[in-house]
Protein backbone atom coordinates (compact mmCIF):
# COMPACT_ATOMS: atom_id res chain seq x y z
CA UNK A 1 -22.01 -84.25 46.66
CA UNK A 2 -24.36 -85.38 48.86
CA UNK A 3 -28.00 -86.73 48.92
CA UNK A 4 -30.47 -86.88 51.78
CA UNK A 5 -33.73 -88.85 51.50
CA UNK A 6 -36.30 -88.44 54.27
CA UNK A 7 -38.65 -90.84 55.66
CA UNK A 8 -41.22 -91.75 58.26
CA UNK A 9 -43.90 -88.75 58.26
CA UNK A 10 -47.32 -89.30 58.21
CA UNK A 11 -50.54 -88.33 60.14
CA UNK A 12 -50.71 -88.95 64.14
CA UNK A 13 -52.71 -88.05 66.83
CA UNK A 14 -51.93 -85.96 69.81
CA UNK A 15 -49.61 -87.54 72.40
CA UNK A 16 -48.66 -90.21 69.67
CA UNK A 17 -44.79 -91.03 68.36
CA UNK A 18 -42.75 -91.04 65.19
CA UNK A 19 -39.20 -91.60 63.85
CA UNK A 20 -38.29 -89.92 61.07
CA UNK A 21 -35.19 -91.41 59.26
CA UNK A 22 -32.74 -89.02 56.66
CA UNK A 23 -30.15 -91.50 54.99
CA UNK A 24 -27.36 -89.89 53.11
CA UNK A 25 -25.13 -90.88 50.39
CA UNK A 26 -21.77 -89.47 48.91
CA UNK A 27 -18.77 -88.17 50.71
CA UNK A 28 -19.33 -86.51 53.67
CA UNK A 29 -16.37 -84.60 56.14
CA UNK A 30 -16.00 -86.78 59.75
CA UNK A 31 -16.88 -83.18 61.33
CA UNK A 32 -19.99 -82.91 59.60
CA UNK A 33 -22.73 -82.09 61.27
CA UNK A 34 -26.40 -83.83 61.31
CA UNK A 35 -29.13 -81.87 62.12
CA UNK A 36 -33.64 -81.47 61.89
CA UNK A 37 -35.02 -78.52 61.08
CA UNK A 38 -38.94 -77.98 60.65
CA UNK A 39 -41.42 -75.03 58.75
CA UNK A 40 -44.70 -74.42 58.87
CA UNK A 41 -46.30 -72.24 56.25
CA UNK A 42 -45.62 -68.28 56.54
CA UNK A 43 -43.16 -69.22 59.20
CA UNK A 44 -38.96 -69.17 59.10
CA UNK A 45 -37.50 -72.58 59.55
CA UNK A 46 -36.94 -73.75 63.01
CA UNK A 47 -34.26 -75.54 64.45
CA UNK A 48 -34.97 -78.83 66.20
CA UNK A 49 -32.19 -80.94 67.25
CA UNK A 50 -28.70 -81.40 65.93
CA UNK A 51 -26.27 -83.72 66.74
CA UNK A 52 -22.56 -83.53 66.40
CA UNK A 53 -19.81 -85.91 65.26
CA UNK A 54 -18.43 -86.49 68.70
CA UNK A 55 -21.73 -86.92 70.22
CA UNK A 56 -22.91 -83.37 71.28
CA UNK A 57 -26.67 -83.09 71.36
CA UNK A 58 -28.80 -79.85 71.21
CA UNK A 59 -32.75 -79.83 70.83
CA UNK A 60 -34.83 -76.72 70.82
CA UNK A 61 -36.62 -76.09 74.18
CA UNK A 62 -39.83 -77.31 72.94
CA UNK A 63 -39.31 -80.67 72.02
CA UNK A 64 -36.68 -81.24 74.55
CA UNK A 65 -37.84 -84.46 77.00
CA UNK A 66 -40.48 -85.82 74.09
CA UNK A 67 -37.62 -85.92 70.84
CA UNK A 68 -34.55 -87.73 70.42
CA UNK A 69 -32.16 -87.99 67.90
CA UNK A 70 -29.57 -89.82 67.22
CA UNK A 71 -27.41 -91.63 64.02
CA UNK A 72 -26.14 -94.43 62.90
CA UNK A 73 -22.43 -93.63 61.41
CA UNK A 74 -22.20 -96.92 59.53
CA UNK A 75 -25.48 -96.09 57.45
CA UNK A 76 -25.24 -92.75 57.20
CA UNK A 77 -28.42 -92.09 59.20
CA UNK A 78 -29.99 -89.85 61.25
CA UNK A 79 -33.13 -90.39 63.09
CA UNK A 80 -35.51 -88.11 64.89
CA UNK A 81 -37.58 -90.16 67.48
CA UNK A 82 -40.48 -88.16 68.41
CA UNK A 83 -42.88 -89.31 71.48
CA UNK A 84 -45.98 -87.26 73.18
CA UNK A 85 -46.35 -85.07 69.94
CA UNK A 86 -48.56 -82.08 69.97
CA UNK A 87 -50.38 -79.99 67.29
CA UNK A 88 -47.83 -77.10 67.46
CA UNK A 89 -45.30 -80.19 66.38
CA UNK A 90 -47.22 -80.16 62.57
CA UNK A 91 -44.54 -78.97 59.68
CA UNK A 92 -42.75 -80.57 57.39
CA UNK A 93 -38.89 -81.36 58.83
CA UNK A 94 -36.22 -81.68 56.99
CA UNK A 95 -32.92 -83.47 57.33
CA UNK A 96 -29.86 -80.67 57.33
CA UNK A 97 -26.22 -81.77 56.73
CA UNK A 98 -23.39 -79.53 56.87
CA UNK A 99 -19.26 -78.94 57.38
CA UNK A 100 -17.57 -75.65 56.76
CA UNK A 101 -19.31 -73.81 54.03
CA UNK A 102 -20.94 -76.91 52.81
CA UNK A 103 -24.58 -77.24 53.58
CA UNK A 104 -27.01 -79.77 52.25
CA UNK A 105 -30.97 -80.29 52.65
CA UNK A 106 -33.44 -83.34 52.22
CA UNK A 107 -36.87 -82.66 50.62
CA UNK A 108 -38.92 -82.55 53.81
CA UNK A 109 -41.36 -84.90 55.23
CA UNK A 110 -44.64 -84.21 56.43
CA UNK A 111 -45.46 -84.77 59.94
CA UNK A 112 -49.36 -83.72 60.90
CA UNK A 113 -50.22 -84.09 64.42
CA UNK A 114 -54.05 -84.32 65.24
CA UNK A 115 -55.99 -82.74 67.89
């Protein structure tokens, strides 16, 4: 079983950074996956940026050039750098882990990006 505990929302305004952290505990596979994924109200969930055991990256086209993620193995931890945010960027993100049919989600963090 695993656990993921999100960190490092808040309020910013346009064209300012973040880093959100997810930290996980219990076993995980070595393929598993690490990924972000953000909602807004009324809206699916989005894919932002994943990033795979052997290094692969993938962002969505939006945030690509301005967000960065990457982990730390040895702390379980993923990060999600964000720079020049923009008020499209507001939702709450969540922290996605997942292997095979295994899937596990964080409780979301606010991010809220001012105009």
């Amino acid at each position: 079983q695993v656990q993921l505990v999100e960190s490092g929302g808040g309020l910013v305004q346009a064209g300012g950074s973040l880093r959100l952290s997810c930290a996980a505990s219990g076993r995980m596979s070595s393929t598993a996956v690490m990924a972000w994924y953000r909602q807004v109200p009324g809206k699916q969930r989005e894919f932002v940026a994943r990033m795979l055991r052997d290094g692969r990256i993938e962002y969505v086209d939006s945030v690509k050039g301005r967000f960065t993620i990457s982990r730390d193995n040895a702390k379980s931890t993923v990060y999600l750098q964000m720079n020049s945010l923009k008020p499209e960027d507001t939702a709450v993100y969540y922290c996605n882990v997942y292997w095979g049919t295994y899937d596990c989600w964080g409780q979301g963090t606010q991010v809220t990006v001012s105009s």
